[in-house]
N, C-alpha and C. Protein backbone atom coordinates (compact mmCIF):
# COMPACT_ATOMS: atom_id res chain seq x y z
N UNK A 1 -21.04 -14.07 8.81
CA UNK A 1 -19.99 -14.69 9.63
C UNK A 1 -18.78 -13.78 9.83
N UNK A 2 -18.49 -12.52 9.00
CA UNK A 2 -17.64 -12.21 9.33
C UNK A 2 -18.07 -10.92 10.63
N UNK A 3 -19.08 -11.06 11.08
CA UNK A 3 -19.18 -10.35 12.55
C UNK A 3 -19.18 -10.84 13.39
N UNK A 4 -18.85 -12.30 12.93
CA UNK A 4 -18.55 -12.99 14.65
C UNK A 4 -17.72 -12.70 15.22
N UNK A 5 -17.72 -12.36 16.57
CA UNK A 5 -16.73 -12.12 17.47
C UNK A 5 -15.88 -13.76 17.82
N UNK A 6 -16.43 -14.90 17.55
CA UNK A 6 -15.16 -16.08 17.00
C UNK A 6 -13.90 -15.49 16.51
N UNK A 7 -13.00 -15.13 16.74
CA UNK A 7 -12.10 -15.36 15.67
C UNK A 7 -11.37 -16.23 14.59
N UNK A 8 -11.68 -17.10 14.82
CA UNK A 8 -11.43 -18.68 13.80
C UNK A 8 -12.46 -18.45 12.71
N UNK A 9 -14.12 -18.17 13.28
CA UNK A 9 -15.11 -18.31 12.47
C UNK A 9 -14.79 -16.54 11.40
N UNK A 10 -14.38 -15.93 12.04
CA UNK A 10 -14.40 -14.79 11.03
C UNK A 10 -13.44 -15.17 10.30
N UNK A 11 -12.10 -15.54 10.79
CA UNK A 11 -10.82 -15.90 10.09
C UNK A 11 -11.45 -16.65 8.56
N UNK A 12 -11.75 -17.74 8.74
CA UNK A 12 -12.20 -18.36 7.91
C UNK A 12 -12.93 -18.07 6.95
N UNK A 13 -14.42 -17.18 7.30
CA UNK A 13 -15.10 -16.59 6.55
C UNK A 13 -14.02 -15.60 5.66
N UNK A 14 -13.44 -14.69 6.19
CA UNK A 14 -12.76 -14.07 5.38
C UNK A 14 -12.05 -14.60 4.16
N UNK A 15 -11.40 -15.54 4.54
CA UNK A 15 -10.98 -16.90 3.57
C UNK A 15 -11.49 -17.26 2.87
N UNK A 16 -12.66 -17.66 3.11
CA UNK A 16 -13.71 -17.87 2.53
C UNK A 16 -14.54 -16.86 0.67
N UNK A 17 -14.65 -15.96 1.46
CA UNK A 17 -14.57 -14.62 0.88
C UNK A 17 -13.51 -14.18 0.11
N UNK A 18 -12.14 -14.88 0.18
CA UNK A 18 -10.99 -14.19 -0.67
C UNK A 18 -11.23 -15.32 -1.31
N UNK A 19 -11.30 -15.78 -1.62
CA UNK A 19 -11.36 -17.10 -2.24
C UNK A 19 -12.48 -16.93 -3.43
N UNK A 20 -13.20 -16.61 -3.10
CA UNK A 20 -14.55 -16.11 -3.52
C UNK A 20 -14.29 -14.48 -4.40
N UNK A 21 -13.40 -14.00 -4.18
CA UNK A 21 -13.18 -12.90 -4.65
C UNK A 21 -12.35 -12.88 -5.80
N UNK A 22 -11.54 -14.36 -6.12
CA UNK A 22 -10.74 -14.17 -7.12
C UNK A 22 -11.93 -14.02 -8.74
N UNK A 23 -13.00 -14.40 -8.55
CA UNK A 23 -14.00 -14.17 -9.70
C UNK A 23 -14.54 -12.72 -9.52
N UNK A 24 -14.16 -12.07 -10.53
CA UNK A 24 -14.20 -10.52 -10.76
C UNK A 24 -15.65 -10.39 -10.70
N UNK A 25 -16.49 -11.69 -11.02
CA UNK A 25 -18.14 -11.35 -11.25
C UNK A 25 -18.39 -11.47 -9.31
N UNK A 26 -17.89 -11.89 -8.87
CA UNK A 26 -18.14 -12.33 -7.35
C UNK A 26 -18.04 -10.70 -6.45
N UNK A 27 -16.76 -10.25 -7.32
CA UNK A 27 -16.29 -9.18 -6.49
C UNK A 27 -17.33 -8.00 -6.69
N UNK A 28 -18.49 -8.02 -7.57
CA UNK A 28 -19.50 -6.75 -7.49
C UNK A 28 -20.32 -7.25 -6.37
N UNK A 29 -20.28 -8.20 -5.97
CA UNK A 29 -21.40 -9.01 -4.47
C UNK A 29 -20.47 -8.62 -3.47
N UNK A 30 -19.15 -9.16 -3.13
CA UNK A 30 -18.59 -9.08 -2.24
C UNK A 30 -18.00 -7.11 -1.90
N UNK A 31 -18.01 -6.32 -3.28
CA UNK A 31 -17.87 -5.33 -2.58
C UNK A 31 -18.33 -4.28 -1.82
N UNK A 32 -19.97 -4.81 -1.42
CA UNK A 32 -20.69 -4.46 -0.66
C UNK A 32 -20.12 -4.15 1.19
N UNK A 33 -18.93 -5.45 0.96
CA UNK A 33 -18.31 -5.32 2.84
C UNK A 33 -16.96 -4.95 2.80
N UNK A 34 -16.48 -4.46 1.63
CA UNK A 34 -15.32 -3.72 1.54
C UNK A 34 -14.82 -2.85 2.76
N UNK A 35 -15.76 -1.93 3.08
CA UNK A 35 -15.76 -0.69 4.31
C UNK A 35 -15.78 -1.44 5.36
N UNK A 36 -16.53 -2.53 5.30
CA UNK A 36 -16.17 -3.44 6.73
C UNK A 36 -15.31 -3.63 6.73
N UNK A 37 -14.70 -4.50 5.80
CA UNK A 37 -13.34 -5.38 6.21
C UNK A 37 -12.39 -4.63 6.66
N UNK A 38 -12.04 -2.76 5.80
CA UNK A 38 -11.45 -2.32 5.94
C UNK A 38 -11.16 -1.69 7.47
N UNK A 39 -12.35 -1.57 7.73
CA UNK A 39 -12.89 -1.17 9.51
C UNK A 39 -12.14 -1.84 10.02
N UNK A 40 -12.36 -3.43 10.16
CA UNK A 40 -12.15 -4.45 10.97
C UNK A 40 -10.43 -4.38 11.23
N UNK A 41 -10.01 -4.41 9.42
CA UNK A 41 -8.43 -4.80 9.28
C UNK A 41 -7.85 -3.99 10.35
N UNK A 42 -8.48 -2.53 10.10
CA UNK A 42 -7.24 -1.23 10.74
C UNK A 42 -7.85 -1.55 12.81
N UNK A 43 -8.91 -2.62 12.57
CA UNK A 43 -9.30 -2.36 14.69
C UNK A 43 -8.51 -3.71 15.00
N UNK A 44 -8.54 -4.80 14.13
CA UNK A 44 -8.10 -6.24 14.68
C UNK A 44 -6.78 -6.23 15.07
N UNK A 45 -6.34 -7.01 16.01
CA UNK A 45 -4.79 -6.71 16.99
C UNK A 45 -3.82 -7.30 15.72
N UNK A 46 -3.07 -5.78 15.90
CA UNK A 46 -1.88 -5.94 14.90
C UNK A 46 -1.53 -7.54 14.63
N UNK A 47 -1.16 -8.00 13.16
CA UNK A 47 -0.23 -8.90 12.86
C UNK A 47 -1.46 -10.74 13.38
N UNK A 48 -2.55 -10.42 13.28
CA UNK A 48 -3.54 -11.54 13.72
C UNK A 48 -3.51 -11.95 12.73
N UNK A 49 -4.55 -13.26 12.54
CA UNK A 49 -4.78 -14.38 11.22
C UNK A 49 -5.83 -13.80 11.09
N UNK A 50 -6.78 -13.05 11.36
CA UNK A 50 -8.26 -11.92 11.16
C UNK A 50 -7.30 -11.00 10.13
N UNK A 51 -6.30 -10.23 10.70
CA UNK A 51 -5.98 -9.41 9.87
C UNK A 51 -5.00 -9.88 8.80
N UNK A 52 -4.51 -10.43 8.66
CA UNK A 52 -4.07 -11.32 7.13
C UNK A 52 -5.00 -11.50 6.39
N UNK A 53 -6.64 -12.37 6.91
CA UNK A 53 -6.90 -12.80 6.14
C UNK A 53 -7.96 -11.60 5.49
N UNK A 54 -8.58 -10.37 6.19
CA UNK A 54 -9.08 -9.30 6.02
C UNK A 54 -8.26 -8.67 4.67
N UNK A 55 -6.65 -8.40 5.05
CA UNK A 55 -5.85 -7.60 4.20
C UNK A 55 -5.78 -8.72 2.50
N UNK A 56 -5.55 -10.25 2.87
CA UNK A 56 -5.65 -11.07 1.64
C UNK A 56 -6.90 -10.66 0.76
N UNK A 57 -7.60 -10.46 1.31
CA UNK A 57 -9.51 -9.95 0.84
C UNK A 57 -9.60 -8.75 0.04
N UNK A 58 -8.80 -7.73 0.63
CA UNK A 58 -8.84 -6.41 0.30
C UNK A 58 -7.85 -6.19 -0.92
N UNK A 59 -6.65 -6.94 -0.84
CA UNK A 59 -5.67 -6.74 -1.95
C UNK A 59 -6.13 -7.52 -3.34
N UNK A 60 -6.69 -8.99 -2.73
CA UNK A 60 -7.56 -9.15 -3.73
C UNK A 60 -8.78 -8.37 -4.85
N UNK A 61 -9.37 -7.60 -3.89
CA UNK A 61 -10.08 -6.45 -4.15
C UNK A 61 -9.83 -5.43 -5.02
N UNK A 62 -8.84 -5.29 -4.99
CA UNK A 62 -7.98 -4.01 -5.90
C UNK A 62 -7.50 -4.93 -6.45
N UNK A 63 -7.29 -6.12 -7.10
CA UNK A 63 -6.34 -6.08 -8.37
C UNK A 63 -7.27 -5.45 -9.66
N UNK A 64 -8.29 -5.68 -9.81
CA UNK A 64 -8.90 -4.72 -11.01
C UNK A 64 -9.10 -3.20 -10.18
N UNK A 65 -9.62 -1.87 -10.84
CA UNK A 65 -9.48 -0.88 -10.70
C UNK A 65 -11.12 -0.25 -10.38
N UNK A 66 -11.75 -1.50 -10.51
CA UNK A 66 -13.45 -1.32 -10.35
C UNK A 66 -13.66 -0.70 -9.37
N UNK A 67 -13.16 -1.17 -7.66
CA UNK A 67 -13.41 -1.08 -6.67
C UNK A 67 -12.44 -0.28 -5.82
N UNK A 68 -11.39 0.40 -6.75
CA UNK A 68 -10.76 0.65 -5.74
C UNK A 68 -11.00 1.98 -5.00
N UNK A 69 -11.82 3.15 -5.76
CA UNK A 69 -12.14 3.87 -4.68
C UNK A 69 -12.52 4.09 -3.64
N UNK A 70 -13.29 2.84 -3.19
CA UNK A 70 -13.68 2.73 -1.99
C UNK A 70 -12.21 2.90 -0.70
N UNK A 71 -10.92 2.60 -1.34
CA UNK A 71 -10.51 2.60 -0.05
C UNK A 71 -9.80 4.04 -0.22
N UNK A 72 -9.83 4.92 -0.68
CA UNK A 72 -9.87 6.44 -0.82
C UNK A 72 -9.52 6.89 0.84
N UNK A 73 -10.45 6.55 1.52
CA UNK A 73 -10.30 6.97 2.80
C UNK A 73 -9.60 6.54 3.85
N UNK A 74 -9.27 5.64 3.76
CA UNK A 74 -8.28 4.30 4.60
C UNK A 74 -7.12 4.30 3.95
N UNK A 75 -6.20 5.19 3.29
CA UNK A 75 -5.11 5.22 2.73
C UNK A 75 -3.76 5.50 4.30
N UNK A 76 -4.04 6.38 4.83
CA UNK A 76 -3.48 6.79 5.82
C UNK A 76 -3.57 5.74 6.95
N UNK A 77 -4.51 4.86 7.12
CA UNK A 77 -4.44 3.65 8.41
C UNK A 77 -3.63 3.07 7.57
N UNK A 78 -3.29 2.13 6.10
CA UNK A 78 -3.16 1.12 5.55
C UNK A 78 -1.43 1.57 5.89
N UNK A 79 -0.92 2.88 5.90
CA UNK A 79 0.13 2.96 5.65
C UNK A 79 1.23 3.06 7.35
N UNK A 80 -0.08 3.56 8.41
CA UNK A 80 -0.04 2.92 9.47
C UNK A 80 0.02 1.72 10.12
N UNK A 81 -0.54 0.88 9.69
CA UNK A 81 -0.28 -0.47 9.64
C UNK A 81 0.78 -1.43 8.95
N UNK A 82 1.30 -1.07 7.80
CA UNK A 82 2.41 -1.07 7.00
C UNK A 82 3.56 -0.78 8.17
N UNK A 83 3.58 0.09 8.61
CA UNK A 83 4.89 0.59 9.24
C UNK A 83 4.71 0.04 10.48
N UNK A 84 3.60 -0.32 11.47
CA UNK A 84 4.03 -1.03 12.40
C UNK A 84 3.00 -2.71 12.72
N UNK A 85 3.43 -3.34 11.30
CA UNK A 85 3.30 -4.13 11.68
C UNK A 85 4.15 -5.22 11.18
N UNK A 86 4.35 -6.97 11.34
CA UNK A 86 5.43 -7.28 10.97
C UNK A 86 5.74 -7.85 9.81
N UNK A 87 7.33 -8.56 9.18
CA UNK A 87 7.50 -8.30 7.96
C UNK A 87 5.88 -9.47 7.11
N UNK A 88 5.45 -9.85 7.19
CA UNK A 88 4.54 -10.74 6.53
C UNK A 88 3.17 -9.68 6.45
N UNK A 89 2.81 -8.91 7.45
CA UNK A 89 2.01 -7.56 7.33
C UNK A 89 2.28 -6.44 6.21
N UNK A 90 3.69 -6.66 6.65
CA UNK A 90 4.00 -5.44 5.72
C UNK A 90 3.77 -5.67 4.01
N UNK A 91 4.45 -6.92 3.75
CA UNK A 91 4.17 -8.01 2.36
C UNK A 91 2.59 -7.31 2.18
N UNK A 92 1.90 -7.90 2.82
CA UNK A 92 0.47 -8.15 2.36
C UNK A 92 -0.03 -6.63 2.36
N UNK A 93 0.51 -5.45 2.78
CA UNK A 93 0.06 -4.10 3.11
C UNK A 93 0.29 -3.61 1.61
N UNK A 94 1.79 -3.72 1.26
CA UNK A 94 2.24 -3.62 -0.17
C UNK A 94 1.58 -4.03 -1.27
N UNK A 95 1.52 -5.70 -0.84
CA UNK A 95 0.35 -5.69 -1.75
C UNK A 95 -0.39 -5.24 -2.50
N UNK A 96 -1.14 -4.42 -1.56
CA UNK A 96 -2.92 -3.54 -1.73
C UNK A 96 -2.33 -2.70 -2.07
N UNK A 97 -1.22 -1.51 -1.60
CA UNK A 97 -0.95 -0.45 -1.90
C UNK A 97 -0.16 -0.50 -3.25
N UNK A 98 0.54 -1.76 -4.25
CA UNK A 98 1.14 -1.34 -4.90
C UNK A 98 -0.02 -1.51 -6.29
N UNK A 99 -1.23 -2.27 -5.99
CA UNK A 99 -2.12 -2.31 -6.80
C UNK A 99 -2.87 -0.92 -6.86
N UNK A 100 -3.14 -0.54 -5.94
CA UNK A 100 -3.66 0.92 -5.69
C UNK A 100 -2.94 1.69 -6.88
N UNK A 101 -1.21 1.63 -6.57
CA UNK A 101 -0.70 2.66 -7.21
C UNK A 101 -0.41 2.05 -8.64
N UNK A 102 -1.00 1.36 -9.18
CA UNK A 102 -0.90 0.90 -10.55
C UNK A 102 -2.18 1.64 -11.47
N UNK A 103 -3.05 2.26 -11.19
CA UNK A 103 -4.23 2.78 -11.13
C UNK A 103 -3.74 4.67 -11.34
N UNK A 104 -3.76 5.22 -12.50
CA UNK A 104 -3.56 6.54 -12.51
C UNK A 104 -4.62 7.02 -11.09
N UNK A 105 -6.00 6.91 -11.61
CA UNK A 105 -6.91 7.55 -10.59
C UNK A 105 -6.30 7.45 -8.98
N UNK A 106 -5.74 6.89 -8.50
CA UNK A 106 -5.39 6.74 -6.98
C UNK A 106 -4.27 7.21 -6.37
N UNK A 107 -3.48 7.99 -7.48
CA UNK A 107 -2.09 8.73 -7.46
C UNK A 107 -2.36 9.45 -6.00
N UNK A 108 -3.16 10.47 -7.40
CA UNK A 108 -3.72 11.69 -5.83
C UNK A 108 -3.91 10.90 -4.38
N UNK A 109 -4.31 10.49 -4.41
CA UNK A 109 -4.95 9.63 -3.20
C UNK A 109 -4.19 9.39 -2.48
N UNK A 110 -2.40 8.42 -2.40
CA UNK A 110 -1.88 7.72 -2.27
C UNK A 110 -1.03 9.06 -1.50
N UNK A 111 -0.60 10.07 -2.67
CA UNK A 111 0.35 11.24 -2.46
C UNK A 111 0.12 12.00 -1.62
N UNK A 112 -1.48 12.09 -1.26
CA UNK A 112 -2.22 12.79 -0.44
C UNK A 112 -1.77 12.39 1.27
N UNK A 113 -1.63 11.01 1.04
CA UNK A 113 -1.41 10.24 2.59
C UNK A 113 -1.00 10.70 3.46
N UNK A 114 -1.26 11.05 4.72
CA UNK A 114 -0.22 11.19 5.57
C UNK A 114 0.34 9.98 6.34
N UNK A 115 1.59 9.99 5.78
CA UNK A 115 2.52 8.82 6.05
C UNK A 115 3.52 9.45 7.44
N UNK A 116 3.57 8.48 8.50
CA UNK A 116 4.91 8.87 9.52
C UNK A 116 6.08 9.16 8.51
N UNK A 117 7.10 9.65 8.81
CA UNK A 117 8.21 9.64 8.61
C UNK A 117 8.90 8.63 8.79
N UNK A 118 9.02 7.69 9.05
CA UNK A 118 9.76 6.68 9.42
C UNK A 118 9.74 5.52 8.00
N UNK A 119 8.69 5.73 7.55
CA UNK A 119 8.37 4.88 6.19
C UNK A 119 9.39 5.03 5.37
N UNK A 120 10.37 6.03 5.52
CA UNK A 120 11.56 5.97 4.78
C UNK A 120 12.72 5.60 5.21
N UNK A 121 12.48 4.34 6.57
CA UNK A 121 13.27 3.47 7.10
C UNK A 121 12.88 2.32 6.12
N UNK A 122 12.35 2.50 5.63
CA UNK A 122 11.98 0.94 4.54
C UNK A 122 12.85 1.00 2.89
N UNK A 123 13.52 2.04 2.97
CA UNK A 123 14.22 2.64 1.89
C UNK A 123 15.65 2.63 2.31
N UNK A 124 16.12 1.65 3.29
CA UNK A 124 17.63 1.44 3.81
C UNK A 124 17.73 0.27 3.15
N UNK A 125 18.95 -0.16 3.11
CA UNK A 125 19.51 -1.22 2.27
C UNK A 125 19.33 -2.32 2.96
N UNK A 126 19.77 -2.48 4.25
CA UNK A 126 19.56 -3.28 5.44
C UNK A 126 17.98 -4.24 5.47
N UNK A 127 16.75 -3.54 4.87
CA UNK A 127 15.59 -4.30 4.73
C UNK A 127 15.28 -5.20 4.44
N UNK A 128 14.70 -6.17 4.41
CA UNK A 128 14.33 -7.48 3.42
C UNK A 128 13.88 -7.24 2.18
N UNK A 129 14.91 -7.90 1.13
CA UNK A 129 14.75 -7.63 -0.20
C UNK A 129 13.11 -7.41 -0.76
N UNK A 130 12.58 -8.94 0.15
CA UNK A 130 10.83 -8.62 -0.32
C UNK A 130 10.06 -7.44 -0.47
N UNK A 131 10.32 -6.60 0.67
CA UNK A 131 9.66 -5.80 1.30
C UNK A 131 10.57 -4.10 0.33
N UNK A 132 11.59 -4.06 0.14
CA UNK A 132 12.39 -3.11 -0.38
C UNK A 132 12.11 -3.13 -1.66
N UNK A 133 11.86 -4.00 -2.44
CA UNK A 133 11.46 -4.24 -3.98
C UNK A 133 10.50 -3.79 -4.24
N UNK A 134 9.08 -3.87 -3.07
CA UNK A 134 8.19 -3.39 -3.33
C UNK A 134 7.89 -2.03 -3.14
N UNK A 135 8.52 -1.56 -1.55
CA UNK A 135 8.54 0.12 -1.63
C UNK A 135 8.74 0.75 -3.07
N UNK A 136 10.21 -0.23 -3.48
CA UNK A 136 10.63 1.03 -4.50
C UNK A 136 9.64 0.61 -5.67
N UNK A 137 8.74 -0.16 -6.00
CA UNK A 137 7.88 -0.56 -7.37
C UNK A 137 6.62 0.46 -6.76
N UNK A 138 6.48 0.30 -5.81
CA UNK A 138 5.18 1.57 -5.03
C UNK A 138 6.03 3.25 -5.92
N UNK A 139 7.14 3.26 -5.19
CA UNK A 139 7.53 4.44 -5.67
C UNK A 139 7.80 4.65 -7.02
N UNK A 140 7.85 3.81 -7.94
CA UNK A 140 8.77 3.92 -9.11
C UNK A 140 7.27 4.15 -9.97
N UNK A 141 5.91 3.75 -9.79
CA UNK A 141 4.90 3.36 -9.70
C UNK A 141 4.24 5.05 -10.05
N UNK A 142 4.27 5.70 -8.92
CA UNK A 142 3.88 7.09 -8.35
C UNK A 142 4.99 7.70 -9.06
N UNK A 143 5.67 7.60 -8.99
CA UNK A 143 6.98 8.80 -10.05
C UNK A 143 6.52 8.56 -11.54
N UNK A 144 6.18 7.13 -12.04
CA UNK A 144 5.73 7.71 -13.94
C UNK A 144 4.53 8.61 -13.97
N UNK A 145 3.63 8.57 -12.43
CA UNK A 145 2.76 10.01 -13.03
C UNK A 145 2.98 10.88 -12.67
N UNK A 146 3.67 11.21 -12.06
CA UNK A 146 4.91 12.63 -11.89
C UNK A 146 5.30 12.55 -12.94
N UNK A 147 6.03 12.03 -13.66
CA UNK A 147 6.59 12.47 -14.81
C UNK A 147 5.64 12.41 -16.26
N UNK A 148 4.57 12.03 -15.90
CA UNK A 148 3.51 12.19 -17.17
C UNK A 148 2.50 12.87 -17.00
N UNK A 149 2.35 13.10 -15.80
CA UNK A 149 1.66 14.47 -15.22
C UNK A 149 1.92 15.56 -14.23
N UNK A 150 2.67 16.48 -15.43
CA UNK A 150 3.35 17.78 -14.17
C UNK A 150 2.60 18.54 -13.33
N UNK A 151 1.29 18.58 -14.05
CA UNK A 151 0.56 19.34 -12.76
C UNK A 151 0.66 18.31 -11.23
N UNK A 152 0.95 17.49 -11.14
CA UNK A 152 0.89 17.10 -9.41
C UNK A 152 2.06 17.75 -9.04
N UNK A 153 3.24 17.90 -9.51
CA UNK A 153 4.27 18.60 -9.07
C UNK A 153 3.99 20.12 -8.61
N UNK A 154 3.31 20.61 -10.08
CA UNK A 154 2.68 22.12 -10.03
C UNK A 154 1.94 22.61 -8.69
N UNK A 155 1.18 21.38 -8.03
CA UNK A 155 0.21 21.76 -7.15
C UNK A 155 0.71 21.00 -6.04
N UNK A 156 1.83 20.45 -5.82
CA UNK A 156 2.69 19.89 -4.61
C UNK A 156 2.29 20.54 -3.55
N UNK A 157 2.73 21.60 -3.28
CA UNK A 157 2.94 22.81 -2.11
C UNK A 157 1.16 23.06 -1.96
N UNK A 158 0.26 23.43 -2.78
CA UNK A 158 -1.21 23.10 -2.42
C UNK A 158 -1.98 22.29 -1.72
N UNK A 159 -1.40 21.25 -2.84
CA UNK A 159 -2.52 19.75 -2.43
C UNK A 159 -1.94 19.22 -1.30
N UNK A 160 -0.37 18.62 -1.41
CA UNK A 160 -0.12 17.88 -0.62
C UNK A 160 1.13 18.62 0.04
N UNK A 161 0.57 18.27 1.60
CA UNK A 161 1.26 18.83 3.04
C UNK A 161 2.31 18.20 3.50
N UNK A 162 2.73 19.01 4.31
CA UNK A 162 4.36 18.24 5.09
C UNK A 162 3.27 17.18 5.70
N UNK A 163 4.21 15.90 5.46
CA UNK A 163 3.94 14.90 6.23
C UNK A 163 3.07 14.11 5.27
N UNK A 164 2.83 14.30 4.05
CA UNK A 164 2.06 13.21 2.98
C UNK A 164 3.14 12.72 2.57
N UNK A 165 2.73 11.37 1.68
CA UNK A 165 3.60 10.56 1.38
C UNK A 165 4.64 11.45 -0.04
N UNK A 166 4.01 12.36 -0.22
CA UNK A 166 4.54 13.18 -1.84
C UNK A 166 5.45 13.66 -1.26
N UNK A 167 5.72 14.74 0.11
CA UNK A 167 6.41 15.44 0.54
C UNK A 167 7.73 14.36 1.34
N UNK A 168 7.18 12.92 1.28
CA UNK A 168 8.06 12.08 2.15
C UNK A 168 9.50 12.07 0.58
N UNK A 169 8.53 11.15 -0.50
CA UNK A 169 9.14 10.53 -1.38
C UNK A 169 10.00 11.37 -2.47
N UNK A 170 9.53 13.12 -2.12
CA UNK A 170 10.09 14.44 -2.64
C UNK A 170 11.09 15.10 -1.64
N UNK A 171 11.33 14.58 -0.67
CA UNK A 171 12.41 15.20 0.40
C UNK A 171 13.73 15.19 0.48
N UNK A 172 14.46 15.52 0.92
CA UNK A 172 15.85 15.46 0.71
C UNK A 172 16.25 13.98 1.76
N UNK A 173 15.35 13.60 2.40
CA UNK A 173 16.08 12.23 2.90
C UNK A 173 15.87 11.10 2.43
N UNK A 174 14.67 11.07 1.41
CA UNK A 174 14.61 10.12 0.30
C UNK A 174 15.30 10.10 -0.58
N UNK A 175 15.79 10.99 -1.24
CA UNK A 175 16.68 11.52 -1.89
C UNK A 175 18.34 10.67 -1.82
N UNK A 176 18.74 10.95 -0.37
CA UNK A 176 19.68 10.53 0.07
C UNK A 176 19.52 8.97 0.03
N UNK A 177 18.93 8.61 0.47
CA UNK A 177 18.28 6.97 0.97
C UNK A 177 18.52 6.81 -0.51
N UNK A 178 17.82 7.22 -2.00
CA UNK A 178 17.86 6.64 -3.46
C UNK A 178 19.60 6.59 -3.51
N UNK A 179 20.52 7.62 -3.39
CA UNK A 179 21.90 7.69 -3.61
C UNK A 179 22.40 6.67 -2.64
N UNK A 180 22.14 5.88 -2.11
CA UNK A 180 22.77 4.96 -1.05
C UNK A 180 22.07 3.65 -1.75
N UNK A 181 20.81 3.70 -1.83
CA UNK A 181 20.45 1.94 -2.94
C UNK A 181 21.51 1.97 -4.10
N UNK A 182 21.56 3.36 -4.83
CA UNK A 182 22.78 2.94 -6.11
C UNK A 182 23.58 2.13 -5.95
N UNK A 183 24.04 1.85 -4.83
CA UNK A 183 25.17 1.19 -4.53
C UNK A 183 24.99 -0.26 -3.72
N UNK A 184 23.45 -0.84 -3.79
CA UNK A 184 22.63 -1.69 -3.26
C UNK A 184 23.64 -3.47 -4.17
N UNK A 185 24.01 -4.24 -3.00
CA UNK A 185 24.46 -5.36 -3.94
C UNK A 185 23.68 -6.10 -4.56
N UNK A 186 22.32 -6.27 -4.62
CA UNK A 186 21.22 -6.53 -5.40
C UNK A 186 20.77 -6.41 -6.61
N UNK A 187 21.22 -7.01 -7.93
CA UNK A 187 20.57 -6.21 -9.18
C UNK A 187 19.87 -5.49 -9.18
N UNK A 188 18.31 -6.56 -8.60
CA UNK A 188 17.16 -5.87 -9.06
C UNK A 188 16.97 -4.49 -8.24
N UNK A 189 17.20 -4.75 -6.87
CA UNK A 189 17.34 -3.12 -6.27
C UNK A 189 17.82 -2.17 -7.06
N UNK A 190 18.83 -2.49 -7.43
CA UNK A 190 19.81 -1.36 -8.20
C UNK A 190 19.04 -0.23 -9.63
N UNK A 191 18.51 -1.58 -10.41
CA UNK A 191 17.56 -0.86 -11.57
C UNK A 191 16.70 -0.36 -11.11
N UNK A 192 15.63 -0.98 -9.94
CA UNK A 192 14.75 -0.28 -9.64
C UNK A 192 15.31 1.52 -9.46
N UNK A 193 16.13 1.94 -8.45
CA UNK A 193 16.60 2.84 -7.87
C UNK A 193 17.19 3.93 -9.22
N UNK A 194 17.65 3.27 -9.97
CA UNK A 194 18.13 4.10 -11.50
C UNK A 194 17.31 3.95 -12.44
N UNK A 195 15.59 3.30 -12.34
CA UNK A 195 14.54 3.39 -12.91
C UNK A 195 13.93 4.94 -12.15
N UNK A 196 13.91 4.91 -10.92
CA UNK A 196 12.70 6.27 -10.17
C UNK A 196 13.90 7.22 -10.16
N UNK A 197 15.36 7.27 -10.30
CA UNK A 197 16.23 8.59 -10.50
C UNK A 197 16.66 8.99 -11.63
């Protein structure tokens, strides 16, 4: 059902399927359509109830660490989609990605990204707290294995290129953007921001 071209009937199935996914024994059956869903999420028209309920499926997916290599390759759409789609997209994008980055193995992966530049419009104060809490727990996330593993630093300039998310969150305008949350009227913003500096 989830190749029906219905959209209600896939909607649902997907639903269906997340639902079905919260049993970790379910999720070695269900991660057989992982690569689908992921297909589908990054083709279905931005900000749809297909793609909510695709992305609910997938984040579900990654909360254990079993499955998450599979999305290895879809790191760079997920973060495309993140950035243009809207704030309830973005929620559910974070999601997946901040489970990802809870996972030593997916560091590389994540750092590797090529992220727009603009993703560090989500690092202004001005954002919705929801959505800003989580960037910086994504980032704060990816910085303890920077700091518990120096070789990614060592091999920065190697591995990862202008325009990955390493070279975004290592730049001098992130940088700037962290010295401007210091001063965030938000508690929890605030620690976060003097947790990753």
């Amino acid at each position: 059902m989830i190749d029906s071209p219905n959209h209600s009937i896939k909607e649902k199935a997907l639903n269906a399927l997340n639902n079905l996914s919260v049993n970790v024994e379910n999720q070695d059956i269900i991660k057989i359509y992982i690569s689908q869903v992921c297909e589908d999420v990054l083709s279905d028209p931005l900000n749809s109830a297909v793609q909510m309920a695709g992305l609910r499926l997938l984040t579900n997916m990654t909360v254990t660490s079993d499955h998450q290599h599979m999305f290895n390759s879809y790191m760079t759409d997920f973060f495309h989609v993140l950035l243009t789609g809207n704030g309830n997209t973005k929620v559910q994008v974070l999601k997946l990605l901040l489970n990802l980055s809870e996972n030593p193995a997916m560091a590389e992966g994540l750092f590797g990204a090529q992220v727009d530049s603009s993703f560090l419009s989500l690092y202004d104060g001005h954002v919705a707290k929801e959505i800003l809490l989580r960037v910086l727990t994504l980032f704060q996330n990816l910085n303890n294995y920077v700091k518990k593993d120096g070789h990614l630093v060592n091999r920065s300039t190697s591995t990862f290129h202008k325009g990955s998310l390493f070279s975004l969150l290592y730049g001098q305008e992130c940088a700037q953007k962290m010295r401007a949350l210091v001063h965030h009227p938000d508690v929890d913003v605030k620690e976060k921001v003097v947790i990753i500096t």
